[in-house]
Protein backbone atom coordinates (compact mmCIF):
# COMPACT_ATOMS: atom_id res chain seq x y z
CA UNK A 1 -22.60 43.37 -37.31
CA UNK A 2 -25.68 41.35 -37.17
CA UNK A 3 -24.40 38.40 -34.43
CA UNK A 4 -22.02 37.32 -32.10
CA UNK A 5 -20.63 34.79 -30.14
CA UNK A 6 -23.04 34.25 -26.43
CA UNK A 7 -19.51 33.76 -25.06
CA UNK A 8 -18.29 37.23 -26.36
CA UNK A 9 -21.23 38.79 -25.91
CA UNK A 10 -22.32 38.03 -22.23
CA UNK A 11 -18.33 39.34 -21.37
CA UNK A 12 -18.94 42.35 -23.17
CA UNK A 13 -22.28 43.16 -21.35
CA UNK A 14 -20.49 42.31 -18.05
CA UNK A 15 -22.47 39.36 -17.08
CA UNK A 16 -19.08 37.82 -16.60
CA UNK A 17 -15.77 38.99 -15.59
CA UNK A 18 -13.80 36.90 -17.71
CA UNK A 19 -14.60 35.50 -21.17
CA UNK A 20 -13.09 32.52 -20.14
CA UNK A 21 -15.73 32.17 -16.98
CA UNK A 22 -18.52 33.15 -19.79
CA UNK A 23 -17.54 30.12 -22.08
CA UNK A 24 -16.72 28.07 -19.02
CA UNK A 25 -20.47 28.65 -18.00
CA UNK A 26 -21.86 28.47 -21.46
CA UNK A 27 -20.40 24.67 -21.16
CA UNK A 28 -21.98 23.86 -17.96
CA UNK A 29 -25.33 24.33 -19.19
CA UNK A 30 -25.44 27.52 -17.17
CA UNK A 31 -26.35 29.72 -20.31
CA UNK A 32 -29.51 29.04 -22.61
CA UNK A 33 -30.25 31.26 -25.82
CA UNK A 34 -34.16 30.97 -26.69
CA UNK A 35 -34.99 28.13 -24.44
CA UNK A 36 -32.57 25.65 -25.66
CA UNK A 37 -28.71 25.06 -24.28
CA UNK A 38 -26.11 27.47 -25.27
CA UNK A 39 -22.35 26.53 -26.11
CA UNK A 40 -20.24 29.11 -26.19
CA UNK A 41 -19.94 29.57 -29.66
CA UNK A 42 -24.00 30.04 -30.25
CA UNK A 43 -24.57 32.91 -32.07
CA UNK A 44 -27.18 35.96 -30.47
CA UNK A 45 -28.60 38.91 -32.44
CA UNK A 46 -31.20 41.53 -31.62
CA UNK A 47 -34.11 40.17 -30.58
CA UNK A 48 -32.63 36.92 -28.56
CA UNK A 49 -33.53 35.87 -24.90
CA UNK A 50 -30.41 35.24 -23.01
CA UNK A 51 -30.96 33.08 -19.79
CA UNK A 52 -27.80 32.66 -17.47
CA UNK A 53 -27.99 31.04 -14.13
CA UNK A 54 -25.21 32.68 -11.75
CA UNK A 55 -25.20 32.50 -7.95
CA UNK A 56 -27.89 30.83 -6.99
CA UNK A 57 -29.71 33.34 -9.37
CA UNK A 58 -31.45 33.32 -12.88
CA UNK A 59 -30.94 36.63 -14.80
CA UNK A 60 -33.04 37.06 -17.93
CA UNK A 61 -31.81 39.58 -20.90
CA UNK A 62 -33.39 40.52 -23.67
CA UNK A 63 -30.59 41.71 -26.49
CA UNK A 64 -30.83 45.25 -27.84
CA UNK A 65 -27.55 46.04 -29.11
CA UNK A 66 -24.35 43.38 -30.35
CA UNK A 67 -20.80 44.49 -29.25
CA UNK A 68 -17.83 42.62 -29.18
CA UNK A 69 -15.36 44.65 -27.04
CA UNK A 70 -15.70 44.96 -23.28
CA UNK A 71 -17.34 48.65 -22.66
CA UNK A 72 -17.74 50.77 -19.92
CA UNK A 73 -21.15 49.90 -17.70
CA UNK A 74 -23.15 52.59 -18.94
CA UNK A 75 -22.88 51.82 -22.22
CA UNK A 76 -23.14 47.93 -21.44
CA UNK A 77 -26.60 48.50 -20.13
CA UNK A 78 -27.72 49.94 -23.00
CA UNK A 79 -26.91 46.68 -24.89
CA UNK A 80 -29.91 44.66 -23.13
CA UNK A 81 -33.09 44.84 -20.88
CA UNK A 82 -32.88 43.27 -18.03
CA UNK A 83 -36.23 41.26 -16.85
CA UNK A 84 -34.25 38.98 -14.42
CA UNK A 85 -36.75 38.33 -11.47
CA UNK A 86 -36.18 40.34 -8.36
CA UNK A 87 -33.44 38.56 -5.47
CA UNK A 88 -35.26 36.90 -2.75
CA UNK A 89 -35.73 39.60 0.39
CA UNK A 90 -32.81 38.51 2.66
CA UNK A 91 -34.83 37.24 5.87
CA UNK A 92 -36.54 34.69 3.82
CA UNK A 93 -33.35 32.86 3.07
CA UNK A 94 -32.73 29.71 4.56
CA UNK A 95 -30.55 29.85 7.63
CA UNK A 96 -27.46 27.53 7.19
CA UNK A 97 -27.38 24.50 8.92
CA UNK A 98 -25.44 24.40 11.75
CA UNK A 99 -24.04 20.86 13.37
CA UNK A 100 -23.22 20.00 17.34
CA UNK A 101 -19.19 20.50 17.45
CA UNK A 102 -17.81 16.82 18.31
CA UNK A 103 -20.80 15.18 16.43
CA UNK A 104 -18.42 13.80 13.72
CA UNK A 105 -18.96 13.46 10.34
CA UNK A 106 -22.50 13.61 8.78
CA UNK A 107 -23.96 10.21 7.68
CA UNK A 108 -25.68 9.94 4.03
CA UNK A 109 -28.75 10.23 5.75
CA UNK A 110 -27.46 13.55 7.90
CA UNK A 111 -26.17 15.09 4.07
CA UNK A 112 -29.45 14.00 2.31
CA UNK A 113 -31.03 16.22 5.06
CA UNK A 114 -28.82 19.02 4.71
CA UNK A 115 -29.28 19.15 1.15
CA UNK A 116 -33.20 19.35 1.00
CA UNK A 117 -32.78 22.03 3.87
CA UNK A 118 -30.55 23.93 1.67
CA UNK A 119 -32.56 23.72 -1.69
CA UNK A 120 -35.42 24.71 0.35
C-alpha cells in the first residue's frame, strides 16, 4: 500500500477520535497536506507533511508509515514524526475575560474587545 485517504489516515494515527471528526475537520480547512487544503479524500504517502490545526493548536507530522486500521498507540507513533511546535507554558496564556455581574449584555464594541483580548 503506497497511499491513503488523510481522512483514514489521521484516525488511524489517533489524531482524531472518530473518522467522522477527521473528515469533518479535513472539510473545515482544519487539515492541509503539503501546504495546500486537504479534503478528506486527499491521498498521503511516505514522505507527506500533514498539518492539522486542533485546539487552539497546530500539530505538524511528517508520514513514515501508511495504515488503514485504527492501531494501538505504540504502534501509531511509529507511523509519523511529530515536529508540532511545543504548547505555550501555561502562565503565559491569556487570562479570560471576566465582566461586572449586572452589566448586561456586551455591546459590538465590548465583543470586538473581547475578541482581540482573546486572540492575543
Amino acid at each position: 500500500m503506497e497511499s491513503t485517504r488523510v481522512d483514514k489516515w489521521l484516525w488511524a494515527v489517533r489524531a482524531y477520535k472518530t473518522r467522522s471528526i477527521a473528515t469533518d475537520a479535513c472539510q473545515a480547512g482544519h487539515v492541509d497536506v503539503n501546504g495546500s487544503d486537504a479534503k478528506p479524500a486527499t491521498k498521503v504517502k511516505v514522505g507527506d507533511e500533514v498539518v492539522v490545526r486542533q485546539g487552539g493548536r497546530t500539530r505538524i507530522y511528517d508520514v513514515v508509515r501508511i495504515i488503514e486500521k485504527r492501531v494501538g498507540a505504540p504502534i501509531a507513533a511509529e507511523c509519523y514524526v511529530d515536529r508540532s511546535p511545543p504548547p505555550p507554558d501555561p502562565e503565559f496564556v491569556a487570562p479570560t475575560a471576566v465582566r461586572d455581574r449586572g452589566a448586561g449584555r456586551p455591546t459590538k464594541r465590548d465583543r470586538r474587545e473581547i475578541d482581540r483580548y482573546r486572540r492575543a
